[in-house]
N, C-alpha and C. Protein backbone atom coordinates (compact mmCIF):
# COMPACT_ATOMS: atom_id res chain seq x y z
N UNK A 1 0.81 -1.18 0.00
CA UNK A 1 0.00 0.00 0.00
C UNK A 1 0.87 1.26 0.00
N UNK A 2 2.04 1.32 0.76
CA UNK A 2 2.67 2.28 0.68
C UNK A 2 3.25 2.70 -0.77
N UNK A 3 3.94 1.59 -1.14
CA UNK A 3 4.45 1.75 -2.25
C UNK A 3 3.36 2.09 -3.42
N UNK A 4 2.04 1.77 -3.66
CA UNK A 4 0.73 2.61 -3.84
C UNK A 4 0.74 3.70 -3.54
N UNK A 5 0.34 3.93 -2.58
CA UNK A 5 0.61 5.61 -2.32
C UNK A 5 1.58 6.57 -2.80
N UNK A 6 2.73 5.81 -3.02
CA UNK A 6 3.83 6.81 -3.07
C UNK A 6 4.06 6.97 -4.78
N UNK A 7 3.12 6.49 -5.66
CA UNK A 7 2.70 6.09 -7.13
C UNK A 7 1.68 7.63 -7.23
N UNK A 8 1.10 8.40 -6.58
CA UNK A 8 -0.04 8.85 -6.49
C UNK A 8 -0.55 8.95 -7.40
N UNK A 9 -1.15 7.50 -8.06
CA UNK A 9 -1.84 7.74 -9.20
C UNK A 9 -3.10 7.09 -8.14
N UNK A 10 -3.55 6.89 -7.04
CA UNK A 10 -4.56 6.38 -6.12
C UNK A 10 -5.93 7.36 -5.92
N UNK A 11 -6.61 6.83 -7.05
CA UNK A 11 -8.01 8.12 -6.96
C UNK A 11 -8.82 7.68 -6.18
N UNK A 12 -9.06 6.37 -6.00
CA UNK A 12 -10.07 5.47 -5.21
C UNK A 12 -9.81 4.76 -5.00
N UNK A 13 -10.60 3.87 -3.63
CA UNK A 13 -10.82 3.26 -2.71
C UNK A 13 -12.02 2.43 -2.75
N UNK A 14 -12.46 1.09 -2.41
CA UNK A 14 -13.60 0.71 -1.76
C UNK A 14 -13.28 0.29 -0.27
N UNK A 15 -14.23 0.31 0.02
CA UNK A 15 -13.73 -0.11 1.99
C UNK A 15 -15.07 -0.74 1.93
N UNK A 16 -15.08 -2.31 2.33
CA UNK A 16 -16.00 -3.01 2.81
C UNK A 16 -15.94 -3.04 4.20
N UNK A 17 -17.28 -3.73 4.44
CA UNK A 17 -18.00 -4.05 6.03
C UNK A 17 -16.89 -5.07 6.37
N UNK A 18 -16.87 -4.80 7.64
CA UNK A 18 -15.89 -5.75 8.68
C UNK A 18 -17.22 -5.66 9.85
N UNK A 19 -17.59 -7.34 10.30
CA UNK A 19 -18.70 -7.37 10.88
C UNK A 19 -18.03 -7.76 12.14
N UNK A 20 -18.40 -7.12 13.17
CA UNK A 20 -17.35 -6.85 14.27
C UNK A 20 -17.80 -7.98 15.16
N UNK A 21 -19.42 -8.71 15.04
CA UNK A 21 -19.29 -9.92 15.79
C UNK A 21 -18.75 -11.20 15.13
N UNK A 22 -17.79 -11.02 14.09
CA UNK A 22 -16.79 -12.31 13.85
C UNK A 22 -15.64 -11.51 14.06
N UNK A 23 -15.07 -10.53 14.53
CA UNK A 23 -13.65 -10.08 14.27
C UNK A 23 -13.60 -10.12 15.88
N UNK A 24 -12.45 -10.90 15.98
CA UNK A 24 -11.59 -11.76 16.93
C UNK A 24 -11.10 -10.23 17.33
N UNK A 25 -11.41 -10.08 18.60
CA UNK A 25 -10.56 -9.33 19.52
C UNK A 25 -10.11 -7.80 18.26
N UNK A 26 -10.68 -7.48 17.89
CA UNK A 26 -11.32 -5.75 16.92
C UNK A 26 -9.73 -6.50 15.66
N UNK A 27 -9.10 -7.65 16.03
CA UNK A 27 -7.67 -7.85 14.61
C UNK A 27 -8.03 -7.29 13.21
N UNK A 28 -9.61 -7.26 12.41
CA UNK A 28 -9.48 -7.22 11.15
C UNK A 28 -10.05 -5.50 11.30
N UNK A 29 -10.77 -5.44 11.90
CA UNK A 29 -11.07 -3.65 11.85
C UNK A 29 -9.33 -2.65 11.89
N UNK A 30 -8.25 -3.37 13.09
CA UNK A 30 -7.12 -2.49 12.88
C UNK A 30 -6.24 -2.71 11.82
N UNK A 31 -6.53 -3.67 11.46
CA UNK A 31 -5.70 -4.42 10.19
C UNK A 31 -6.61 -3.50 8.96
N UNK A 32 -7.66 -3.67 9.24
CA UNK A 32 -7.74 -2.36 7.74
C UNK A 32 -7.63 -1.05 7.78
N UNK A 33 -7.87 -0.61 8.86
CA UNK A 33 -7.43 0.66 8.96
C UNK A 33 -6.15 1.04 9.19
N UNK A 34 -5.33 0.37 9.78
CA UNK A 34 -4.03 0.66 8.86
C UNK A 34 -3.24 0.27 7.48
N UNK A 35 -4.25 -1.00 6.37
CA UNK A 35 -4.24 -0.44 5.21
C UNK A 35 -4.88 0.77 4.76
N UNK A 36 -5.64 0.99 4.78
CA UNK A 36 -6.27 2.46 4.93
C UNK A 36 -5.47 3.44 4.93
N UNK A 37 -4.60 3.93 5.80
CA UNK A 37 -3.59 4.75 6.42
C UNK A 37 -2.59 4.62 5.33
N UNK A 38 -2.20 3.51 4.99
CA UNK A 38 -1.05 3.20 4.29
C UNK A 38 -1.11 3.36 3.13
N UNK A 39 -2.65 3.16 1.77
CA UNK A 39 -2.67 3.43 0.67
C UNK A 39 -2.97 5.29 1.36
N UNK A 40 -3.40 5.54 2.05
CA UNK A 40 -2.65 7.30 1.67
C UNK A 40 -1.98 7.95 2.16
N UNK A 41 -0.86 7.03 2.29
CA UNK A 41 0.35 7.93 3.02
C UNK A 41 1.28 7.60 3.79
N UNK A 42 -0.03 7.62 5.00
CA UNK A 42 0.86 6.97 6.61
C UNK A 42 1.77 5.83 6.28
N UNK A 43 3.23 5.85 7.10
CA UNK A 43 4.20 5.04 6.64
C UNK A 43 4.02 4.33 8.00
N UNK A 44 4.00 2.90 7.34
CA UNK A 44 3.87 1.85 8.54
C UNK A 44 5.29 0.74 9.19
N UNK A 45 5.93 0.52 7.21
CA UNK A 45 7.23 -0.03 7.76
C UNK A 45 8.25 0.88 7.92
């Protein structure tokens, strides 16, 4: 994603539902929101 971002050819996004009564202890809600973060910008590694 970063390396995406840093392309800025990134006009869009879809972001699907993460249904929070199967996500184990909130893992896939922070796991996408820091892809999220990462296709625009925020540097993670």
């Amino acid at each position: 994603m970063e390396m995406l971002a840093d392309t800025g050819k990134l006009i869009g996004m879809d972001l699907v539902e993460v249904n929070p009564v199967l996500d184990e202890r909130n893992r896939t809600a922070e796991l996408a929101t820091e892809l999220i973060l990462s296709a625009l910008g925020k540097r993670i590694l």
